[in-house]
C-alpha atoms as a PDB file:
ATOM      1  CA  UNK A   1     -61.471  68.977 -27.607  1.00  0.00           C
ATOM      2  CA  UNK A   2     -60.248  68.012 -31.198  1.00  0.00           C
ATOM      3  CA  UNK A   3     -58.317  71.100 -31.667  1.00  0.00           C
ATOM      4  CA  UNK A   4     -56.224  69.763 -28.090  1.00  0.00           C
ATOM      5  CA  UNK A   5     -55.972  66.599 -28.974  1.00  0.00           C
ATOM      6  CA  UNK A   6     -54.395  67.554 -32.816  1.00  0.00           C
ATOM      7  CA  UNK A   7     -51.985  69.842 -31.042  1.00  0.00           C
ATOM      8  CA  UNK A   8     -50.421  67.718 -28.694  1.00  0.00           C
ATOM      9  CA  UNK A   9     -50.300  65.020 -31.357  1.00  0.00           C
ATOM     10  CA  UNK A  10     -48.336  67.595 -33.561  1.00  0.00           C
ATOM     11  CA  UNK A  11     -46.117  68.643 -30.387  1.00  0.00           C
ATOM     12  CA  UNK A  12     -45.497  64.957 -30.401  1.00  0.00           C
ATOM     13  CA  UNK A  13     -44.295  64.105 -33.865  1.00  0.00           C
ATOM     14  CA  UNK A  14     -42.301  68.002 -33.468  1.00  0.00           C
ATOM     15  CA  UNK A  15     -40.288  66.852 -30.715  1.00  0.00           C
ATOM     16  CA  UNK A  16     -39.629  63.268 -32.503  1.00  0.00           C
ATOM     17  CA  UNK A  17     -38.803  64.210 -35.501  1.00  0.00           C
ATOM     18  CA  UNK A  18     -35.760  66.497 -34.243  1.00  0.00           C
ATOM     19  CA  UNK A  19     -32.219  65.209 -35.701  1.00  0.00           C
ATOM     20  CA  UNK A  20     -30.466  64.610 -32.241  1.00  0.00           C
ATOM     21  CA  UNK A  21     -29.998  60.848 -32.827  1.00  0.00           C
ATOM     22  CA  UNK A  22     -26.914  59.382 -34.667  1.00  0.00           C
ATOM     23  CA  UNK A  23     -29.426  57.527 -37.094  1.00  0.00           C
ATOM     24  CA  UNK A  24     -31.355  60.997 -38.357  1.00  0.00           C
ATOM     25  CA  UNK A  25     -28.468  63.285 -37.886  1.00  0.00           C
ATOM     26  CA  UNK A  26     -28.999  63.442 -42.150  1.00  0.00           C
ATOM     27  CA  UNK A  27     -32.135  64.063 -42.228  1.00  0.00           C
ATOM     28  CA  UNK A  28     -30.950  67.470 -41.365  1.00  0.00           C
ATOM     29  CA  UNK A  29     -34.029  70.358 -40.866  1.00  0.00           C
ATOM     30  CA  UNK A  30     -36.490  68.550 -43.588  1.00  0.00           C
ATOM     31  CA  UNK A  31     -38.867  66.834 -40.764  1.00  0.00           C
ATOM     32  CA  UNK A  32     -38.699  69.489 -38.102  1.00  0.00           C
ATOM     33  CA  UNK A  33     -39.232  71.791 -40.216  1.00  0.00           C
ATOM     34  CA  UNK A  34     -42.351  70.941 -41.844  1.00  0.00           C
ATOM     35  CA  UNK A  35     -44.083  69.515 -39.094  1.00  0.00           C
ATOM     36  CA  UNK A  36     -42.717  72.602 -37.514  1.00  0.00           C
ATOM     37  CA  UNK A  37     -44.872  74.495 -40.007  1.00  0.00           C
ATOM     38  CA  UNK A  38     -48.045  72.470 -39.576  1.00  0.00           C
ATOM     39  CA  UNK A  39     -48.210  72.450 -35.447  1.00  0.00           C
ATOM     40  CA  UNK A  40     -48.011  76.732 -35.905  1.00  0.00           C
ATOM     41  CA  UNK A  41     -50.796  76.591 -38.653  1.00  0.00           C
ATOM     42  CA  UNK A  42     -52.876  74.484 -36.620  1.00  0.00           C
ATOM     43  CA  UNK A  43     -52.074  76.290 -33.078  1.00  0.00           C
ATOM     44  CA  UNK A  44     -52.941  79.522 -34.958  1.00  0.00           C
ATOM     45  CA  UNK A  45     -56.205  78.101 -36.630  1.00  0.00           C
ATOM     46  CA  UNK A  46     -56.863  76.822 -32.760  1.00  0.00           C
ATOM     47  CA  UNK A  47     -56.663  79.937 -31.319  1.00  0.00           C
ATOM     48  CA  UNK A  48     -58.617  81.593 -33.601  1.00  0.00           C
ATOM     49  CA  UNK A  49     -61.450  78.398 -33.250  1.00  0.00           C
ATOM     50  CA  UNK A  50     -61.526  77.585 -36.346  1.00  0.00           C
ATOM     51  CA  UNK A  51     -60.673  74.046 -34.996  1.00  0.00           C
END
């Protein structure tokens, strides 16, 4: 249930921190990116159960 809950939460912040808004269009790939990184980590460690 806590491995579910931590990936939708990560698909969350993924999907908000894209740069399609005028304000973030610097922040360039930073933010996607590394949350990016941690949602695959953590989908991988939840598919393995070690979650």
């Amino acid at each position: 249930m806590l491995s579910i809950v931590l990936v939708i939460i990560l698909l969350m912040l993924l999907i908000g921190a894209l740069p399609t808004w005028p304000y973030s269009a610097d922040w360039g790939y930073a933010p996607g990116g590394i949350i990016g990184a941690i949602f695959a980590i953590v989908l991988v460690m939840a598919l393995i159960g070690r979650v």
